[in-house]
N, C-alpha and C. Protein backbone atom coordinates (compact mmCIF):
# COMPACT_ATOMS: atom_id res chain seq x y z
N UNK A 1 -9.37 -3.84 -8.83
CA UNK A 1 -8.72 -4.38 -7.64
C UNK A 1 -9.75 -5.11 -6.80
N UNK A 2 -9.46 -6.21 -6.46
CA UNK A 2 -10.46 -6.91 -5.80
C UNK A 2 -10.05 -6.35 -4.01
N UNK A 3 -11.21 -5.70 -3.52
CA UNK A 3 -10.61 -5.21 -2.02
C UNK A 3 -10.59 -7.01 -0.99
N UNK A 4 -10.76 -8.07 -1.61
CA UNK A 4 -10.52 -9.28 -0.65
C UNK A 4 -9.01 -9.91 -0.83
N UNK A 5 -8.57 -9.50 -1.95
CA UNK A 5 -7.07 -9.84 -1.95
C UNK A 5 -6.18 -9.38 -2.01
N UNK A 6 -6.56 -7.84 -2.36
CA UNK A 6 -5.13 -6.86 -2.92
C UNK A 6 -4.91 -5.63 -1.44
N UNK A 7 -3.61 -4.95 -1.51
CA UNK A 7 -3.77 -4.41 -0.75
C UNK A 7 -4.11 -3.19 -1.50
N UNK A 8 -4.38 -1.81 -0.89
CA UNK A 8 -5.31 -0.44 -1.60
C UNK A 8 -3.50 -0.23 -2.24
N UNK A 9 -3.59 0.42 -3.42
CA UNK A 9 -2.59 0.82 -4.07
C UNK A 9 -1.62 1.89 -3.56
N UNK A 10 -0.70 2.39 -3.30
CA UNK A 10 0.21 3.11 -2.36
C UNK A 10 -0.24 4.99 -3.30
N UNK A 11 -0.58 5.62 -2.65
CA UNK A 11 -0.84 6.79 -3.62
C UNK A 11 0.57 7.67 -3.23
N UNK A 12 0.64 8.92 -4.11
CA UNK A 12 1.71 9.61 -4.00
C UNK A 12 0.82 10.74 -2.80
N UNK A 13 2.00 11.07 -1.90
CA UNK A 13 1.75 11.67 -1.24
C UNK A 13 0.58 11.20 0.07
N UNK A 14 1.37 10.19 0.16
CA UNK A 14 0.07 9.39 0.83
C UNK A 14 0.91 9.32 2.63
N UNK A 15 0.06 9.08 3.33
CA UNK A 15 0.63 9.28 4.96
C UNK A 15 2.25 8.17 5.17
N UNK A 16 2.94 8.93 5.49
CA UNK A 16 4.28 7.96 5.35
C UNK A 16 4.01 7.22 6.65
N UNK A 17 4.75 6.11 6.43
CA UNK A 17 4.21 4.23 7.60
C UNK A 17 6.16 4.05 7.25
N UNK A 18 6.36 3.39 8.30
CA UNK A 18 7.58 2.64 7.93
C UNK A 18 7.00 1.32 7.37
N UNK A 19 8.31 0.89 6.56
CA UNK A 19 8.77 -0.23 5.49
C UNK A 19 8.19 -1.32 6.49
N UNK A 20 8.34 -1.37 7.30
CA UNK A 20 7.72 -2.70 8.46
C UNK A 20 6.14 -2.36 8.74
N UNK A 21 5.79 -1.47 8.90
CA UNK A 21 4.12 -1.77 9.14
C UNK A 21 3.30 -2.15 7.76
N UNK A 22 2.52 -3.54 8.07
CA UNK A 22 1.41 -3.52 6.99
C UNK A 22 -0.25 -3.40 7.64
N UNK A 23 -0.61 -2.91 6.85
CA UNK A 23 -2.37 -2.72 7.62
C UNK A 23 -2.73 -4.11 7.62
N UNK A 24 -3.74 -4.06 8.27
CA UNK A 24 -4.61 -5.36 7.94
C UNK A 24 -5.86 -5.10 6.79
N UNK A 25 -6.00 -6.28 6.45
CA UNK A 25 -6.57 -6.04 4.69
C UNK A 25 -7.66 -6.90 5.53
N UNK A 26 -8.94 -7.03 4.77
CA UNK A 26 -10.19 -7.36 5.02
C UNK A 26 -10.22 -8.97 4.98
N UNK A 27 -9.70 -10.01 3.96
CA UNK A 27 -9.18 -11.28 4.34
C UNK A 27 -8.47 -12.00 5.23
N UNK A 28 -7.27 -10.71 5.74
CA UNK A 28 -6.53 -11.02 7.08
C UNK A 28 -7.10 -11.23 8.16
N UNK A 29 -8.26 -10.91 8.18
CA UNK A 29 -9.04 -10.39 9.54
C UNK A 29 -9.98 -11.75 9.22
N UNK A 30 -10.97 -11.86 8.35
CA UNK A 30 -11.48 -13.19 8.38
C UNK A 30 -10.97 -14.33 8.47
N UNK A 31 -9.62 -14.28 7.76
CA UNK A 31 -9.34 -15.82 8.12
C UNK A 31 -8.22 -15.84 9.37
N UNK A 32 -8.16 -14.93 10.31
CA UNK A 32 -7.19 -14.85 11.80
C UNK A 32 -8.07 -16.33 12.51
N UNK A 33 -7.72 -16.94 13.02
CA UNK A 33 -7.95 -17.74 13.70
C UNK A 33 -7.10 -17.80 15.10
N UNK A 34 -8.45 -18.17 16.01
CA UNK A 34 -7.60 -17.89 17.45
C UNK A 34 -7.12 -19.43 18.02
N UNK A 35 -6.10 -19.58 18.94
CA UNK A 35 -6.07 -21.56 19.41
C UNK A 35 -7.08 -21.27 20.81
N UNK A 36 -8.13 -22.62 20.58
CA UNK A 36 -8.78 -22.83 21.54
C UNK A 36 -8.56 -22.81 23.18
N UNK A 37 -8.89 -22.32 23.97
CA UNK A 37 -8.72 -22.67 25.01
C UNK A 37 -8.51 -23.85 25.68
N UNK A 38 -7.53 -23.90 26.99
CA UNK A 38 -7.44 -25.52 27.13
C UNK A 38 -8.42 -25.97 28.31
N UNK A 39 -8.63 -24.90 28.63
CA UNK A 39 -9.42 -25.73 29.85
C UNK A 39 -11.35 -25.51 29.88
N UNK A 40 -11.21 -26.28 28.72
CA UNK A 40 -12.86 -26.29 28.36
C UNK A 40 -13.59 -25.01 27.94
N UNK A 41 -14.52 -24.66 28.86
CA UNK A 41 -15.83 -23.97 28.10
C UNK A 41 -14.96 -22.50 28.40
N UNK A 42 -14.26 -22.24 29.03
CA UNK A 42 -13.46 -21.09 29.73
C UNK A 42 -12.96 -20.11 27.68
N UNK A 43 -12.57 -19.11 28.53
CA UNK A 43 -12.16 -18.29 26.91
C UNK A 43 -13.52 -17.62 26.60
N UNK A 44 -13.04 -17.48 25.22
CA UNK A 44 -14.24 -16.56 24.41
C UNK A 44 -15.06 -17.76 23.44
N UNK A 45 -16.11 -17.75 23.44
CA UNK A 45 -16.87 -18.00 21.86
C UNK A 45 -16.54 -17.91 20.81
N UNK A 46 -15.86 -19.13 20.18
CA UNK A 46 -14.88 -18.97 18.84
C UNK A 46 -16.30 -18.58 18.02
N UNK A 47 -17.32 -18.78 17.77
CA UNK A 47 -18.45 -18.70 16.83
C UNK A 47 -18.42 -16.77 16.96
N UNK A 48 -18.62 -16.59 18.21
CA UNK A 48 -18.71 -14.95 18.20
C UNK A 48 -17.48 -14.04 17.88
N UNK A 49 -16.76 -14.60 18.16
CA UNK A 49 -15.29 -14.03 17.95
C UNK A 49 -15.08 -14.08 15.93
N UNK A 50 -15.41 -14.98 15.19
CA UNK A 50 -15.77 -14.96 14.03
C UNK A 50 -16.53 -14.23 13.54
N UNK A 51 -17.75 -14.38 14.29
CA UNK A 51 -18.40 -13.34 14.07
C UNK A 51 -18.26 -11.80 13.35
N UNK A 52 -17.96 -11.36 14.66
CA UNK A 52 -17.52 -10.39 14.94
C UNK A 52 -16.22 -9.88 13.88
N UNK A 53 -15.58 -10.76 13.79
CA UNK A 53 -14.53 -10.74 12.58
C UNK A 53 -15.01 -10.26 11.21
N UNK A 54 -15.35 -11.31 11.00
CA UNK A 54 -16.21 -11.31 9.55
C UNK A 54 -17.18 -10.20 9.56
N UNK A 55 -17.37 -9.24 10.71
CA UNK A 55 -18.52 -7.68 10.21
C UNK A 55 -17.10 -6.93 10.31
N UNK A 56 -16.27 -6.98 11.08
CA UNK A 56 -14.99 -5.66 11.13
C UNK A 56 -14.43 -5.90 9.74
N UNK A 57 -14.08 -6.98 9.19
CA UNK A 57 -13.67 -7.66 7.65
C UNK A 57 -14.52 -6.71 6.54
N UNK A 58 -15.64 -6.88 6.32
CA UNK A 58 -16.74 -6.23 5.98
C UNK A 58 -16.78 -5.04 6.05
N UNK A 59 -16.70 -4.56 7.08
CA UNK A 59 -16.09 -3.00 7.11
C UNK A 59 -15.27 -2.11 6.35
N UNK A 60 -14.42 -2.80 6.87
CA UNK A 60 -13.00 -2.71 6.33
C UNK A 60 -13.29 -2.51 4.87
N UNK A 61 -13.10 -3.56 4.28
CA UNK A 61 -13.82 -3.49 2.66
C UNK A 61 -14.38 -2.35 2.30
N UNK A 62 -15.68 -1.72 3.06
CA UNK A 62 -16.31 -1.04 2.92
C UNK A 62 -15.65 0.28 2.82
N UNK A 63 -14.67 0.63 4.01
CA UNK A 63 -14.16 1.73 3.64
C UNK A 63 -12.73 1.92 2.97
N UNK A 64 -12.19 0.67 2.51
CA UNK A 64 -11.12 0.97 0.96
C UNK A 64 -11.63 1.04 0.36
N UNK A 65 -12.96 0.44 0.10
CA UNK A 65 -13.51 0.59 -1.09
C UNK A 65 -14.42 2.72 -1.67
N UNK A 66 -14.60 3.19 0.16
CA UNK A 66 -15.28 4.40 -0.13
C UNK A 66 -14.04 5.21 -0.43
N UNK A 67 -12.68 4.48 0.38
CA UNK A 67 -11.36 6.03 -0.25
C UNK A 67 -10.96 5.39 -1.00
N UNK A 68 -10.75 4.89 -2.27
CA UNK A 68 -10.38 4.88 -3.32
C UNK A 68 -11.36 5.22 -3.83
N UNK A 69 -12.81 5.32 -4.09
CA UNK A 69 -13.49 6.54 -4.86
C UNK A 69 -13.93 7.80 -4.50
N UNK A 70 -13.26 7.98 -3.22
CA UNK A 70 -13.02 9.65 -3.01
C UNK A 70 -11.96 9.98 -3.49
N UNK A 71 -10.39 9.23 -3.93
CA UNK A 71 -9.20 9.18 -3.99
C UNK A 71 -9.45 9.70 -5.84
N UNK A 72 -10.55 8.67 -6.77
CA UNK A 72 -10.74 8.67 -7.68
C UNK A 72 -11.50 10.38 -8.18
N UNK A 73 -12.38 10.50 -7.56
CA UNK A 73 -12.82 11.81 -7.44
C UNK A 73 -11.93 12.70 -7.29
N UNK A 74 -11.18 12.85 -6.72
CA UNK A 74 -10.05 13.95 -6.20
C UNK A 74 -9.25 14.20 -7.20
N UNK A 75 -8.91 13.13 -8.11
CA UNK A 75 -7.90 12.96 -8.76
C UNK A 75 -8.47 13.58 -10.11
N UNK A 76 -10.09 12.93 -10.50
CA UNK A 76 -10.92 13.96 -11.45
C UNK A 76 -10.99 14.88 -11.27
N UNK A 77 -11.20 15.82 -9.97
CA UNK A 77 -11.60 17.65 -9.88
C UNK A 77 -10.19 18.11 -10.23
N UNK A 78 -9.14 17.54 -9.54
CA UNK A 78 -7.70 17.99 -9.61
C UNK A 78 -7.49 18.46 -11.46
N UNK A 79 -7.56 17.16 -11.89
CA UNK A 79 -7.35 17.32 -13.28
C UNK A 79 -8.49 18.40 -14.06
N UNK A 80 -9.99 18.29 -14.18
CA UNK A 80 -10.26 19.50 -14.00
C UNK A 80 -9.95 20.65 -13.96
N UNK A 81 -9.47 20.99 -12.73
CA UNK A 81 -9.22 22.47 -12.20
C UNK A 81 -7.78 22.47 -12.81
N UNK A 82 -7.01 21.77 -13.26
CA UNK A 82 -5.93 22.12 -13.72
C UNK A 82 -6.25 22.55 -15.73
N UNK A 83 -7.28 21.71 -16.14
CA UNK A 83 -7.58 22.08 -17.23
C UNK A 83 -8.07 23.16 -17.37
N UNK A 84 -9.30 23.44 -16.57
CA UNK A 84 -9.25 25.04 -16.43
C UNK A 84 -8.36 26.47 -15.81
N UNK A 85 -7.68 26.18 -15.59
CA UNK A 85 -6.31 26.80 -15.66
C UNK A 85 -5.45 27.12 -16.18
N UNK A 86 -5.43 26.22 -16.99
CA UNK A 86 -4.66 26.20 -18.32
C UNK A 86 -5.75 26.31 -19.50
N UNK A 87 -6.75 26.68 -19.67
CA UNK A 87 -7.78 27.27 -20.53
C UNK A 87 -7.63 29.06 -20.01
N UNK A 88 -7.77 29.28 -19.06
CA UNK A 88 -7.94 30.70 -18.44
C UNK A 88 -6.51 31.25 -18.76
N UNK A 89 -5.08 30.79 -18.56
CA UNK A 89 -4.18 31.52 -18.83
C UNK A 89 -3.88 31.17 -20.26
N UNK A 90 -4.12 30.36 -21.31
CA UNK A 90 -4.29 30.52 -22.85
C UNK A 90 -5.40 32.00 -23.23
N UNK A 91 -6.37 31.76 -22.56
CA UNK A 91 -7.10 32.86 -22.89
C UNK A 91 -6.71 34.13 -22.70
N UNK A 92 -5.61 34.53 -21.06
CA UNK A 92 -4.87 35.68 -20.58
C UNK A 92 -3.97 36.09 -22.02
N UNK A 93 -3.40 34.65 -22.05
CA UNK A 93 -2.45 35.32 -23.36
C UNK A 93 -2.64 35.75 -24.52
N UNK A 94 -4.10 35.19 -24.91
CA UNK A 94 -4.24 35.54 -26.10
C UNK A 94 -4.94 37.02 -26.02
N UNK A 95 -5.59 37.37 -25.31
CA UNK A 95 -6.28 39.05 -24.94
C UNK A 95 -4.81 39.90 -24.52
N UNK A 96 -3.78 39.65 -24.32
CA UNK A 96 -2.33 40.02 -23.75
C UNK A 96 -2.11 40.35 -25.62
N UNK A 97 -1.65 39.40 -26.57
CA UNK A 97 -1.13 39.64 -27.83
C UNK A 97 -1.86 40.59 -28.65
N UNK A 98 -3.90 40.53 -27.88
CA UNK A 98 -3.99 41.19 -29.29
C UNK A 98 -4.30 42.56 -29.07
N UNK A 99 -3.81 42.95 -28.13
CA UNK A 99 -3.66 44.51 -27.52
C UNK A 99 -2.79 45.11 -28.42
């Protein structure tokens, strides 16, 4: 998944949002553009205001990109601990039969 174009994949059991909210994704945010002010030098610094964009953008990225490999991790121990679980009660049963 490229985190500059896609949005993070919807997981099960994931925080319920209504059908109308979308996050903002890390491209949304770089390419927002503000309309200039009309009365000259007045307003903000479109250069800083970009700026500033393009590191929260960056960010952003940064942390879909850290929970989907905590998401990925989670999903490995889960499976894991379920394999050993199902190793431990094969083993219950088989010390159970040969009594």
């Amino acid at each position: 998944m490229s985190a500059r174009n896609e949005r993070p994949a919807q997981e099960v059991g994931a925080t319920y949002r209504s059908s109308t909210y979308t996050s903002l994704l890390p491209w949304q945010v770089r390419e927002r553009r503000f309309a200039p002010t009309r009365l000259g030098r007045r307003g903000l610094n479109p250069d800083d205001v970009y700026a500033f964009l393009d590191r929260v953008a960056g960010d952003m990225a940064a942390v879909y990109a850290a929970l989907a490999e905590s998401r990925r991790e989670t999903a490995r121990i889960k499976a894991g601990l379920r394999r050993w679980q199902t190793d431990q009660a094969r083993a219950r049963n088989e010390r159970g039969q040969a009594r």
